[in-house]
C-alpha atoms as a PDB file:
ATOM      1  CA  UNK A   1    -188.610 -96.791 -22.377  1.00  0.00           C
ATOM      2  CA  UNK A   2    -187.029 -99.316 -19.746  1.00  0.00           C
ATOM      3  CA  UNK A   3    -183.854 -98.473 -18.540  1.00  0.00           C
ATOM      4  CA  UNK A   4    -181.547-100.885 -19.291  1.00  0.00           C
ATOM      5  CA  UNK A   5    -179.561-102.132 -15.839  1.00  0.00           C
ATOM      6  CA  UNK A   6    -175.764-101.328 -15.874  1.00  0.00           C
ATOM      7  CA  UNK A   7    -173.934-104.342 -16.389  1.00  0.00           C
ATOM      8  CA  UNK A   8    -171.784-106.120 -12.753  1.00  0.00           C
ATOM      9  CA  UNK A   9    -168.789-106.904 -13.393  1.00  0.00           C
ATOM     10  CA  UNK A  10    -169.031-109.568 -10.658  1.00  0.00           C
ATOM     11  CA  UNK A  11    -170.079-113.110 -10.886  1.00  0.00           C
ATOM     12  CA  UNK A  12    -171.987-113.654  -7.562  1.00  0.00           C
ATOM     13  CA  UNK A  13    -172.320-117.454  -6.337  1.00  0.00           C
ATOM     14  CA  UNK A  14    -173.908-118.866  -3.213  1.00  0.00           C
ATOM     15  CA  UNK A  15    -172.103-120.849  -1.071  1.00  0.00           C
ATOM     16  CA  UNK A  16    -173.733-124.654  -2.695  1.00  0.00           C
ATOM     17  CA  UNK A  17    -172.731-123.361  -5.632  1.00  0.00           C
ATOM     18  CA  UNK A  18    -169.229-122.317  -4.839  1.00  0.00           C
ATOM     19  CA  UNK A  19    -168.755-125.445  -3.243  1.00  0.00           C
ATOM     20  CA  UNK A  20    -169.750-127.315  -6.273  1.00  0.00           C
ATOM     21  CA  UNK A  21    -166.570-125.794  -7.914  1.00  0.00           C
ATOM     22  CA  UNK A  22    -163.864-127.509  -6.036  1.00  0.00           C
ATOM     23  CA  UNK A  23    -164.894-130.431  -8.462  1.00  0.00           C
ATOM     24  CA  UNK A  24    -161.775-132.975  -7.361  1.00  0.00           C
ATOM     25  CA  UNK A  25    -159.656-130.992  -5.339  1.00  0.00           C
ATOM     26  CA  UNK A  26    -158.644-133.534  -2.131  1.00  0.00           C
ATOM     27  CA  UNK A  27    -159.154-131.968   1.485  1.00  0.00           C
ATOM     28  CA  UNK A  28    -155.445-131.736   2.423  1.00  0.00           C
ATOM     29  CA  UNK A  29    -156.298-130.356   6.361  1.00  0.00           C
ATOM     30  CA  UNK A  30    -157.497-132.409   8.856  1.00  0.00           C
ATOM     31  CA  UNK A  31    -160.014-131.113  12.017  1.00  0.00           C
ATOM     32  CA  UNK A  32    -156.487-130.564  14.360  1.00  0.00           C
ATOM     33  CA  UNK A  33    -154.895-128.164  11.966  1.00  0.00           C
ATOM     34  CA  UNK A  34    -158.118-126.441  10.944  1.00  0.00           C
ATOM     35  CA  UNK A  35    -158.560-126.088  15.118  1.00  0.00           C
ATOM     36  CA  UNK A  36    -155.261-124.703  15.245  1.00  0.00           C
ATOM     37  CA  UNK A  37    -155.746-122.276  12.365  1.00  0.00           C
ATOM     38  CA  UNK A  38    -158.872-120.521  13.516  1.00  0.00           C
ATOM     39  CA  UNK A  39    -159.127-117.575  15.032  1.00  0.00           C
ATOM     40  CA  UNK A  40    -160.252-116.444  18.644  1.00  0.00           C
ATOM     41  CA  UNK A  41    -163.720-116.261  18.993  1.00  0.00           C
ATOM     42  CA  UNK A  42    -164.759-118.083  15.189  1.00  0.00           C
ATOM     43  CA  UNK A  43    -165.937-121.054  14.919  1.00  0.00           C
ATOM     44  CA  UNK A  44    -164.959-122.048  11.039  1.00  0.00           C
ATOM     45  CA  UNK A  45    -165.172-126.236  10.680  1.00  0.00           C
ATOM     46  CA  UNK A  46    -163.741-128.457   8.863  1.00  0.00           C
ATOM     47  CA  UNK A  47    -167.058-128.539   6.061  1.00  0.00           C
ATOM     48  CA  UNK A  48    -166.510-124.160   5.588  1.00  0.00           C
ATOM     49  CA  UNK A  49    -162.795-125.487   4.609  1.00  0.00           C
ATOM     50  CA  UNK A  50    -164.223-127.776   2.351  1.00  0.00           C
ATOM     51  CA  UNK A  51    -166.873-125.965   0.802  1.00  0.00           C
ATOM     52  CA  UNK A  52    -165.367-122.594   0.886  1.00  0.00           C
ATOM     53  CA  UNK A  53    -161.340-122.503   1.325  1.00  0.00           C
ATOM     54  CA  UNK A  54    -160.508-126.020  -1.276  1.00  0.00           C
ATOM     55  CA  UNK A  55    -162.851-124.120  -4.408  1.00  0.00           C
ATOM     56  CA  UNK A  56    -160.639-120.809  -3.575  1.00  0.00           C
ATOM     57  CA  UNK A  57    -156.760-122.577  -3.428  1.00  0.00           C
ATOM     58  CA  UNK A  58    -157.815-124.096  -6.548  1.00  0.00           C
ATOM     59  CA  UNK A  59    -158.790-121.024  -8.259  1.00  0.00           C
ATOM     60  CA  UNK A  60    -155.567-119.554  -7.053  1.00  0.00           C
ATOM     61  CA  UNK A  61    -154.200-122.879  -8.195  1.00  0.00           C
ATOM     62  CA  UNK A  62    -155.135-122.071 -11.591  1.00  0.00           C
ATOM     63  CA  UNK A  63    -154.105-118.488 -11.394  1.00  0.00           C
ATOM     64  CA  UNK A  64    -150.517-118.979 -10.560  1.00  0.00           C
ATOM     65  CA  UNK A  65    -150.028-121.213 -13.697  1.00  0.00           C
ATOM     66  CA  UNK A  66    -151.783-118.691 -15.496  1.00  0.00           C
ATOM     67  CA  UNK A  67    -149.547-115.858 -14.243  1.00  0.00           C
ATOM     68  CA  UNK A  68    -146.173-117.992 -14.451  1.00  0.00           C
ATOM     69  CA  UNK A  69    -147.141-119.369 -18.031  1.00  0.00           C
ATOM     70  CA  UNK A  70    -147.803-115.235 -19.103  1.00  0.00           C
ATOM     71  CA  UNK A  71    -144.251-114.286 -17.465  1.00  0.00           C
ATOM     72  CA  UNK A  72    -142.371-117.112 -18.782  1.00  0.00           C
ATOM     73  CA  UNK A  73    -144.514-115.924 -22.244  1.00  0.00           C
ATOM     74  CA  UNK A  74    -143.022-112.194 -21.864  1.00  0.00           C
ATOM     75  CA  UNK A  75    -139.329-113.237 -21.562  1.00  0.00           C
ATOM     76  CA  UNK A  76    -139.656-115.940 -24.063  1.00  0.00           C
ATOM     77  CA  UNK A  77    -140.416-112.514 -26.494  1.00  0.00           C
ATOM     78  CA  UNK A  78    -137.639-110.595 -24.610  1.00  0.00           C
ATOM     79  CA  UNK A  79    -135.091-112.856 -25.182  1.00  0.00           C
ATOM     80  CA  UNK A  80    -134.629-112.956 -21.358  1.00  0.00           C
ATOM     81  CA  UNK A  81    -134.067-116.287 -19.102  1.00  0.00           C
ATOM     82  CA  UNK A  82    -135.705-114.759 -16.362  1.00  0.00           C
ATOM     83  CA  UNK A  83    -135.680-116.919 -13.239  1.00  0.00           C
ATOM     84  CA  UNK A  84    -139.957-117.543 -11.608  1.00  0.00           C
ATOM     85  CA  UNK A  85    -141.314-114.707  -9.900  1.00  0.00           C
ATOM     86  CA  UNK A  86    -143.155-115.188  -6.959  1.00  0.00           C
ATOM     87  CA  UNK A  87    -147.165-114.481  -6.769  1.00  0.00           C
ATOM     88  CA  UNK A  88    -148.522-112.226  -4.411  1.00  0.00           C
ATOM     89  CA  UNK A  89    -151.549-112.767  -2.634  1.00  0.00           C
ATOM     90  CA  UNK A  90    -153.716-109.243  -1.034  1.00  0.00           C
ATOM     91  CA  UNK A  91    -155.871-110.511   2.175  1.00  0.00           C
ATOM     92  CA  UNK A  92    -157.900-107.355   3.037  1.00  0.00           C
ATOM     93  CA  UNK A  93    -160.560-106.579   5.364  1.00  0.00           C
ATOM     94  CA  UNK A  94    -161.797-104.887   8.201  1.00  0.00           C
ATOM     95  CA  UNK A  95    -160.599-105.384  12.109  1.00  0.00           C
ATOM     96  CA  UNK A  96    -161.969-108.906  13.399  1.00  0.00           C
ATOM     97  CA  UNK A  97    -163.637-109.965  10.266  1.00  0.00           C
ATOM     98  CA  UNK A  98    -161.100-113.247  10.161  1.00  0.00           C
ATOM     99  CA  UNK A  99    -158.825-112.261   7.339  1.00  0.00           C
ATOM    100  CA  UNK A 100    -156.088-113.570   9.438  1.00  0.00           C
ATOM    101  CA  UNK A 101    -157.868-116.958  10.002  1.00  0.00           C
ATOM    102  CA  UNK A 102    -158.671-116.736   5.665  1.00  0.00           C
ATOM    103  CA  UNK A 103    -154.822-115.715   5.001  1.00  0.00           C
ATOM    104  CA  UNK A 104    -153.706-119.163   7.883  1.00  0.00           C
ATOM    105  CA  UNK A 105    -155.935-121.440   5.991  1.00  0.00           C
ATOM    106  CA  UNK A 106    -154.640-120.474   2.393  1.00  0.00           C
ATOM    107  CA  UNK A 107    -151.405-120.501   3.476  1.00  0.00           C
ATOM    108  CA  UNK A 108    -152.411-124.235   4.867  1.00  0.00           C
ATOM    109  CA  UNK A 109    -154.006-125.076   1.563  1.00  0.00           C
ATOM    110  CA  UNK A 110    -151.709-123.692  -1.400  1.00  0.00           C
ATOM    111  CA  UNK A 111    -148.349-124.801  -0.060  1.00  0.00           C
ATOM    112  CA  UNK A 112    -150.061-128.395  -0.418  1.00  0.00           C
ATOM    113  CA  UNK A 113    -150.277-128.239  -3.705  1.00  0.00           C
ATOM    114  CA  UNK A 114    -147.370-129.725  -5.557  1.00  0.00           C
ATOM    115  CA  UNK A 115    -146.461-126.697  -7.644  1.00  0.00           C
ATOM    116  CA  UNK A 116    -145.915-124.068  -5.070  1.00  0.00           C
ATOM    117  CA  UNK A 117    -145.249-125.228  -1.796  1.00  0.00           C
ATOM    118  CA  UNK A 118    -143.556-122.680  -0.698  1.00  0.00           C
ATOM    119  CA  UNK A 119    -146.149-119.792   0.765  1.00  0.00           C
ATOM    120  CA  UNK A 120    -145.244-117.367   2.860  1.00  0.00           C
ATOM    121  CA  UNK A 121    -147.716-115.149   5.350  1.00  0.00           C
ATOM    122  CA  UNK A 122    -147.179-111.418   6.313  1.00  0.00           C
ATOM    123  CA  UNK A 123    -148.993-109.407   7.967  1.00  0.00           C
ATOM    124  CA  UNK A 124    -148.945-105.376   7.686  1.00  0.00           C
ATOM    125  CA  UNK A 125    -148.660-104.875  11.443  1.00  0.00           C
ATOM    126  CA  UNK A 126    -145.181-105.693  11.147  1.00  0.00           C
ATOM    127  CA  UNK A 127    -145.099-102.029   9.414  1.00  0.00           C
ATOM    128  CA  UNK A 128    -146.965-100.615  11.635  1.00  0.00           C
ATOM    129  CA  UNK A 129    -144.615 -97.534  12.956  1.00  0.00           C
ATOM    130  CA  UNK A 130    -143.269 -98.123  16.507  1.00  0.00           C
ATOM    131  CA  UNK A 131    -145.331 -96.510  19.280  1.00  0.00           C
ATOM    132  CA  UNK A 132    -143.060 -94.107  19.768  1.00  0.00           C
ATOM    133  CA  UNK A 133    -143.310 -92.981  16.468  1.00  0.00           C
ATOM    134  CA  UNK A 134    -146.851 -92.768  16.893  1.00  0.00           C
ATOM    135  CA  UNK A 135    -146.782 -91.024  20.554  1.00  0.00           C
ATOM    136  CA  UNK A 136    -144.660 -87.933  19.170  1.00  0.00           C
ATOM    137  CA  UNK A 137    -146.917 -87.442  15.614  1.00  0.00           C
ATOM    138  CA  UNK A 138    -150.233 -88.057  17.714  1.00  0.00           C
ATOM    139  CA  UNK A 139    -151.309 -90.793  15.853  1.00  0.00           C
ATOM    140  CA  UNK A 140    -151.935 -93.796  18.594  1.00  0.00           C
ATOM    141  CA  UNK A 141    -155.726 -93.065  18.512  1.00  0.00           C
ATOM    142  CA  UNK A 142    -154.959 -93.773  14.484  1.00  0.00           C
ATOM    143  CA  UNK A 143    -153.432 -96.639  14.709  1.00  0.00           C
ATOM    144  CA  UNK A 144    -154.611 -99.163  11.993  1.00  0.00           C
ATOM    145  CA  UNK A 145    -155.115 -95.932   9.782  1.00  0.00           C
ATOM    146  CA  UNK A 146    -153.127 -95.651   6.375  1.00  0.00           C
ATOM    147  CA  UNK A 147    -151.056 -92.855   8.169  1.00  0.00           C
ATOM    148  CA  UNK A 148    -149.820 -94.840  10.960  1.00  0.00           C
ATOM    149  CA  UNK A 149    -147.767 -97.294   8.590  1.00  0.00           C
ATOM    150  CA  UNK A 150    -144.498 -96.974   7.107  1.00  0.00           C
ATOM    151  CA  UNK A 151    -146.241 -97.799   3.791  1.00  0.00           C
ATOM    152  CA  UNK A 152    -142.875 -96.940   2.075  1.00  0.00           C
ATOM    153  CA  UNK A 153    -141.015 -99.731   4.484  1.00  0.00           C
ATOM    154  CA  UNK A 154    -144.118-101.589   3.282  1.00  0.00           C
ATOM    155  CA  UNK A 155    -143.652-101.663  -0.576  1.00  0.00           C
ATOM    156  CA  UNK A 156    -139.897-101.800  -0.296  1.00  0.00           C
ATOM    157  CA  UNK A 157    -140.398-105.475   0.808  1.00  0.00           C
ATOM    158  CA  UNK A 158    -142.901-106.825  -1.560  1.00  0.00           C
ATOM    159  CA  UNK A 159    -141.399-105.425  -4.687  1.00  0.00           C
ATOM    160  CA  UNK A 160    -137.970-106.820  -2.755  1.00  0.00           C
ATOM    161  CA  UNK A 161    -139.467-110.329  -2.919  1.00  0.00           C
ATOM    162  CA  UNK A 162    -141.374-110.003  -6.838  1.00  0.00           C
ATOM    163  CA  UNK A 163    -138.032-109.164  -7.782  1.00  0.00           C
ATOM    164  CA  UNK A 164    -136.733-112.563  -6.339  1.00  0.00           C
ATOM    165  CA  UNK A 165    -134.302-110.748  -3.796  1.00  0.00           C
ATOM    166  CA  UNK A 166    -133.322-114.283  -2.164  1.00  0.00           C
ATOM    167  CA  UNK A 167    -133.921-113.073   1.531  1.00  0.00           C
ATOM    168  CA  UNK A 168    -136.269-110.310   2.474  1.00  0.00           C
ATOM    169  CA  UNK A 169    -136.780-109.031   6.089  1.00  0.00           C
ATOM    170  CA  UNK A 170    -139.939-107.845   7.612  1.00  0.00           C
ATOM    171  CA  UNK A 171    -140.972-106.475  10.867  1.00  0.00           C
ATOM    172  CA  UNK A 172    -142.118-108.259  13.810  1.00  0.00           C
ATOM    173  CA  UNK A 173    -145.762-107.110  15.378  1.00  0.00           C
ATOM    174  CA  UNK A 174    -146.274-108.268  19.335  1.00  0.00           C
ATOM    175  CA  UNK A 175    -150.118-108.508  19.796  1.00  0.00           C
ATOM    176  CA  UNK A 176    -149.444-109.125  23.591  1.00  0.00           C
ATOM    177  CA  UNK A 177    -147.205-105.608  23.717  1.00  0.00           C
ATOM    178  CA  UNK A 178    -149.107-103.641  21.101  1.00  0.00           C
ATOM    179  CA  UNK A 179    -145.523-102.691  19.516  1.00  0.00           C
ATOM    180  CA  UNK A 180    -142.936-103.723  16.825  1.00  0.00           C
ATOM    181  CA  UNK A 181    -141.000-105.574  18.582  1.00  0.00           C
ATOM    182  CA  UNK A 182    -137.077-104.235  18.222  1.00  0.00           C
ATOM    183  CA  UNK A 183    -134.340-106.169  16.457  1.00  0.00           C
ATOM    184  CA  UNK A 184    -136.628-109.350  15.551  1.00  0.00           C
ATOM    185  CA  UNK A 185    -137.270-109.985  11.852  1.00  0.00           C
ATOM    186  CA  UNK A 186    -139.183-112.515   9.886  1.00  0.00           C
ATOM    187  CA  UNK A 187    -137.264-113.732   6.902  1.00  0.00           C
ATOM    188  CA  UNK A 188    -138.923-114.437   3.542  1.00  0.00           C
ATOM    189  CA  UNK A 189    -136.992-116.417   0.942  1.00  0.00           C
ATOM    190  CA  UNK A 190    -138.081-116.556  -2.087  1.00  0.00           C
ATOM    191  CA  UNK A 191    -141.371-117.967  -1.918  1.00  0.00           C
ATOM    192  CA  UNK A 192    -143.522-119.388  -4.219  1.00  0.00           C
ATOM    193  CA  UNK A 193    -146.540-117.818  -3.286  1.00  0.00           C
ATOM    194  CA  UNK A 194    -146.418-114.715  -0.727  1.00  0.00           C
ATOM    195  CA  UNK A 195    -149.562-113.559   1.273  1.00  0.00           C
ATOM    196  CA  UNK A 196    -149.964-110.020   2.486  1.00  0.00           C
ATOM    197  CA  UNK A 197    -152.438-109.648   5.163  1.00  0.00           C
ATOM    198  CA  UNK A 198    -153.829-106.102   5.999  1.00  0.00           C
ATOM    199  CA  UNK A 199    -156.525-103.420   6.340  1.00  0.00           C
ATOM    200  CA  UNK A 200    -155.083-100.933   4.106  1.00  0.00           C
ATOM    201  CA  UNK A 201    -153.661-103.144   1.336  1.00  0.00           C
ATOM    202  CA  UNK A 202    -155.915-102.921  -1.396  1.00  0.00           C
ATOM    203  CA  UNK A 203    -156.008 -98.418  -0.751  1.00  0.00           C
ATOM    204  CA  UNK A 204    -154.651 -96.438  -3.696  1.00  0.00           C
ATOM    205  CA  UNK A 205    -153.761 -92.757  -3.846  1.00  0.00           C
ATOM    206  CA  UNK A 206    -155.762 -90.220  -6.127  1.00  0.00           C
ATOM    207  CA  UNK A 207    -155.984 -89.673 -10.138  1.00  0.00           C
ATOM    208  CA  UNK A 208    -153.111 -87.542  -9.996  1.00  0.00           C
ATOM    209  CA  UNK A 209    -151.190 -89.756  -7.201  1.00  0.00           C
ATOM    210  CA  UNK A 210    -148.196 -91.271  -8.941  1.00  0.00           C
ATOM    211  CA  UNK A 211    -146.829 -92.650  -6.030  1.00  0.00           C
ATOM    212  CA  UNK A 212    -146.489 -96.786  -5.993  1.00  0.00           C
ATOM    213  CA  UNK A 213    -148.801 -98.899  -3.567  1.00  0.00           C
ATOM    214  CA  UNK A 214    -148.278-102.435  -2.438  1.00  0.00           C
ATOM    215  CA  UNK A 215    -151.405-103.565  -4.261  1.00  0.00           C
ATOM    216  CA  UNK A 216    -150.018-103.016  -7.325  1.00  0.00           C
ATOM    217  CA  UNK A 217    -147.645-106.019  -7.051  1.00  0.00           C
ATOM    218  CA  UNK A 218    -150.671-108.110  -6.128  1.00  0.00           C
ATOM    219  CA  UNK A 219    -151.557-110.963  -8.985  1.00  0.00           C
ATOM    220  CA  UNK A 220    -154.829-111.611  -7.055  1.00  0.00           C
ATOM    221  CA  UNK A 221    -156.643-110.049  -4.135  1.00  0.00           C
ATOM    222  CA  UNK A 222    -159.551-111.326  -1.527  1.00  0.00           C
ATOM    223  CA  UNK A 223    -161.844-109.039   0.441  1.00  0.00           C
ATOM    224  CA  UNK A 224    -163.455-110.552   3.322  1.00  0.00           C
ATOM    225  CA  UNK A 225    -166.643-108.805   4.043  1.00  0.00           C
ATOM    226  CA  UNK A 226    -169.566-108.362   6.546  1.00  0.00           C
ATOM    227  CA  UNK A 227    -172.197-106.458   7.673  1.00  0.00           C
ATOM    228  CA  UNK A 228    -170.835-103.587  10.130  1.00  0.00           C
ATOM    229  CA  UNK A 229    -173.156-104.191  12.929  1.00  0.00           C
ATOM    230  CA  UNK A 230    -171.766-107.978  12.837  1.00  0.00           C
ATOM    231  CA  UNK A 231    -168.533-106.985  13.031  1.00  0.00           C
ATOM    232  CA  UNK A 232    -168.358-105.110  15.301  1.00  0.00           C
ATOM    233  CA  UNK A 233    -169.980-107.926  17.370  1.00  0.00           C
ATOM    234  CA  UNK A 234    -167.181-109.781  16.926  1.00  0.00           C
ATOM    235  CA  UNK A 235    -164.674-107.126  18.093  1.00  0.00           C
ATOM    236  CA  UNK A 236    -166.604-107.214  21.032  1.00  0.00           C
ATOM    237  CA  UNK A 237    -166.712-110.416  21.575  1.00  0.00           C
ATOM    238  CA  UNK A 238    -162.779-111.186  20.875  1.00  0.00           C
ATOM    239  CA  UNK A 239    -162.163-108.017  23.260  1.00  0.00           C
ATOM    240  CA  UNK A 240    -164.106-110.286  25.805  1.00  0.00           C
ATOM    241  CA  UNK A 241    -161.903-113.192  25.027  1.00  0.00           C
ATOM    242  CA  UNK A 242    -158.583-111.595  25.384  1.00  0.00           C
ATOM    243  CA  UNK A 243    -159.931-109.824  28.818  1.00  0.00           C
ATOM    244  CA  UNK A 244    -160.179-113.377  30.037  1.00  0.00           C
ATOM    245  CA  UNK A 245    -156.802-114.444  28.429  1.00  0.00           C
ATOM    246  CA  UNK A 246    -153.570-112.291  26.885  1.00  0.00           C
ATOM    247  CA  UNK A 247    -154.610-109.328  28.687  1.00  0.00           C
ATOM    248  CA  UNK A 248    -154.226-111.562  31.959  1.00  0.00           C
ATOM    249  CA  UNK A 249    -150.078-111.575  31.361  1.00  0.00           C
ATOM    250  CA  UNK A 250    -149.087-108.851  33.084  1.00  0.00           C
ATOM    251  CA  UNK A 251    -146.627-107.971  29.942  1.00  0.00           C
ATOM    252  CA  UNK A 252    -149.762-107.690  28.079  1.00  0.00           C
ATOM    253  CA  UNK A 253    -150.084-103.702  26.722  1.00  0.00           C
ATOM    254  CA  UNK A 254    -154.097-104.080  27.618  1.00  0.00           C
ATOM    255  CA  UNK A 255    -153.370-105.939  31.500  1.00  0.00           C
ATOM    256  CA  UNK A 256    -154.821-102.735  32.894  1.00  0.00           C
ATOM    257  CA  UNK A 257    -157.936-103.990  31.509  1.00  0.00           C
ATOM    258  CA  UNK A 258    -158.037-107.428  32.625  1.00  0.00           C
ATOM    259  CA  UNK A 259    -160.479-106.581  35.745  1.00  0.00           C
ATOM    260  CA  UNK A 260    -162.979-104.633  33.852  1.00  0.00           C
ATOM    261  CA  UNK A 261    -166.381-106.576  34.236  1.00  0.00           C
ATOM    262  CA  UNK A 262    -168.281-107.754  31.505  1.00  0.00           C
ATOM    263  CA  UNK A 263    -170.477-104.314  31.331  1.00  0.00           C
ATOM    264  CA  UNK A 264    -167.569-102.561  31.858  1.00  0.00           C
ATOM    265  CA  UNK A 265    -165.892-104.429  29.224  1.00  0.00           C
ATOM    266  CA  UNK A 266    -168.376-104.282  26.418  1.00  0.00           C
ATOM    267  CA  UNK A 267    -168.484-100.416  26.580  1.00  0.00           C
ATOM    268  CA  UNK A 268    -165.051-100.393  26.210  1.00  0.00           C
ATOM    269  CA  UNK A 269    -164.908-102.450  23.021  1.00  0.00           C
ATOM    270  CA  UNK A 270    -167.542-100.808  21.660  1.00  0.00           C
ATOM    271  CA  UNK A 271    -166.038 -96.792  22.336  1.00  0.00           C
ATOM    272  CA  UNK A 272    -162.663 -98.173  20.880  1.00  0.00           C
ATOM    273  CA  UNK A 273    -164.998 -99.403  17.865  1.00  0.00           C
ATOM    274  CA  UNK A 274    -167.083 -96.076  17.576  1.00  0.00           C
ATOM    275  CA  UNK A 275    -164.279 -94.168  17.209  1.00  0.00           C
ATOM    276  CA  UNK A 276    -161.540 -96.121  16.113  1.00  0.00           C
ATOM    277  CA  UNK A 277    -161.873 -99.143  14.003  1.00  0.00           C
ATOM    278  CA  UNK A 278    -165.399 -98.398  12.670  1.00  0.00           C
ATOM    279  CA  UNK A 279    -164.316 -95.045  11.425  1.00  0.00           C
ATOM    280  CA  UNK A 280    -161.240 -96.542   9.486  1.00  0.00           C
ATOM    281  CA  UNK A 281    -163.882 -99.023   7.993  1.00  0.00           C
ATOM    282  CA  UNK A 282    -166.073 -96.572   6.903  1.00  0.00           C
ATOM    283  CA  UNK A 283    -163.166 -94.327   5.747  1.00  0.00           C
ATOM    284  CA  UNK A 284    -160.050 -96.353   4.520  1.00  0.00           C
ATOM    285  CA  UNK A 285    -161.100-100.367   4.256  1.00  0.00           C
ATOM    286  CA  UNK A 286    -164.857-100.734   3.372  1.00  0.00           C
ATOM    287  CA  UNK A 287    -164.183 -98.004  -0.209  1.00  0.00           C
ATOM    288  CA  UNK A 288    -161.114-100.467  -1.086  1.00  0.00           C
ATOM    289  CA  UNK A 289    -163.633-103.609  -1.439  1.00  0.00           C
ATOM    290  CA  UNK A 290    -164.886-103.257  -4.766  1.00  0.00           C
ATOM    291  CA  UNK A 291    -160.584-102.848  -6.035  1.00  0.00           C
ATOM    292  CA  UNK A 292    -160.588-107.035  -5.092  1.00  0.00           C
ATOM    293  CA  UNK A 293    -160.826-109.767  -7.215  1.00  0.00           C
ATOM    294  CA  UNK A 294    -162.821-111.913  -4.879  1.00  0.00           C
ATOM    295  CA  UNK A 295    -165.255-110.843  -2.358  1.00  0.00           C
ATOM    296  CA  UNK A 296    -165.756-113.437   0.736  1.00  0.00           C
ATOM    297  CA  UNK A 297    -169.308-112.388   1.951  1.00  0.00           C
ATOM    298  CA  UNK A 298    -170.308-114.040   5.808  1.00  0.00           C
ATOM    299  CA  UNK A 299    -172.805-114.121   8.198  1.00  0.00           C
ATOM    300  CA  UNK A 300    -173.733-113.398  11.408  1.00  0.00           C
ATOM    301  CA  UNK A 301    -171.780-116.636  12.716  1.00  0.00           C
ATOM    302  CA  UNK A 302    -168.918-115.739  10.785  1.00  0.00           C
ATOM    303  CA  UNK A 303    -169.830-118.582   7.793  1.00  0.00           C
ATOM    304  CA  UNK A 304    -169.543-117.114   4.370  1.00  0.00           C
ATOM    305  CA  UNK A 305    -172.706-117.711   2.850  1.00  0.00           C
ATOM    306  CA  UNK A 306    -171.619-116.343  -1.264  1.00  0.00           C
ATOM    307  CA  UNK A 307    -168.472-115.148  -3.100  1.00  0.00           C
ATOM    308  CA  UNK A 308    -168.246-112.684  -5.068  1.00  0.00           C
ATOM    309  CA  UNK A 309    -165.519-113.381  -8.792  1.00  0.00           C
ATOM    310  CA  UNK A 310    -164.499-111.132 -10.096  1.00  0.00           C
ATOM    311  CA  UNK A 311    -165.290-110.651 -14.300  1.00  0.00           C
ATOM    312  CA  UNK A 312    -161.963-111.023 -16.409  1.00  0.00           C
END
């Protein structure tokens, strides 16, 4: 007897056909704001944003309707006039895949469409305890790890703003210090469309954990994925960048760095990969991917060549 294949519960398109699904949707960025948008060391173009980023906003498009249409549906039968709750948006991923550059150019996209223009970008970082927090529980050499957040701080402020709070305040995260950075705050008011950036958003607890997690308040959630060995390429490469640039400042956290030559450099990225940010792939971000509802798969130079829906 054949065994019969277990069903996916994943709609997997390549890239033409993705592209084929943004059917009218107008290009709303132009070649300067894509250039400004990018990150360090990719080279995404104006045609990725076409074929790629347009097809997503107007899935997402479709979603919020759908998920303001059910809500206004569920106090209609309540008898409640409840007022529009915002949509939240998971961006996950692992370090230097782009899901900062993704999270930019959605914010970019949505808040052109006439129905929510108001879309809001956060990043976890901001959550990120302070280093001196980390420094006395040991955990600097875990940073980017699920323990090194205040992950209650964390789902505070996103239930805060699906509750329609009208100003929420989040952390600031230097890149250039490596810190929070004290008494600056960025203020979130009541946005149409919030987008929460970060390697550990999509993690849950255990059967038996009853505690709450910031994914569940997310309507719809995007995974950007690669192969390992690319990635880690690209953390290489960006930690060659920044050698040459931010780590130049002499404010810069990494400046003690900024003479290391390129040999000396590249086994430097690559021990901070090994056993840092690889290991909290393997461990913490890469088991979350199959918990999104959309899986952006790329290549080698960064372009995503298919996309992964999820089934409803």
């Amino acid at each position: 007897m054949t065994e019969r294949a277990h069903p996916s519960p994943w709609v997997t398109l390549s890239r033409n056909d993705w592209s084929q699904l943004r059917q009218s949707t107008p290009l709303t960025l132009t070649e300067d704001e894509v250039d400004d948008l990018r990150g360090l060391t990719e080279a995404i173009s104006l045609t990725e944003v076409t074929e790629v980023y347009l097809p997503l906003s107007r899935l997402l498009n479709l979603y919020v309707a759908a998920t303001q249409d059910l809500h206004h549906a569920t106090g209609t039968f309540l008898g409640s006039n409840t007022q529009k709750v915002p949509f939240i948006l998971g961006i996950a991923g692992s370090v230097a895949v782009g899901k900062s550059t993704t999270s930019r150019i959605l914010q970019a996209l949505l808040s052109r469409w006439p129905n929510h223009p108001r879309v809001a970008l956060v990043t976890t970082d901001g959550f990120l305890y302070p280093n001196a927090v980390l420094e006395e529980r040991d955990l600097m050499e875990k940073k980017g790890f699920p323990e090194s957040y205040d992950t209650a701080a964390l789902v505070s402020f996103v239930a805060a703003v699906k509750a329609g709070v009208a100003e929420v305040h989040a952390p600031i995260y230097s890149h250039l210090t490596y810190d929070i950075v004290p008494g600056e705050q960025v203020v979130v008011s009541r946005p149409d469309i919030l987008i929460v950036e970060g390697l550990n958003v999509l993690q849950t607890g255990t059967t038996s954990d009853r505690r709450v997690f910031v994914s569940d308040y997310f309507d719809f959630s995007v995974y950007v994925d690669a192969k390992e060995t690319h990635i880690e390429q690209w953390y290489v490469d960006r930690f060659l960048r920044l050698r040459d640039t931010a780590f130049q400042n002499p404010r810069s956290y990494f400046h003690r760095y900024a003479t290391l030559t390129d040999a000396e450099a590249v086994a430097f990225a690559r021990d901070i990969w090994q056993r840092i940010n690889g290991l909290n792939l393997a461990q913490n971000v890469l088991p979350t991917k199959t918990r999104a509802d959309l899986i952006l798969q790329k290549t080698a130079d960064h372009a995503v060549e298919s996309v992964s829906l999820r089934k409803l």
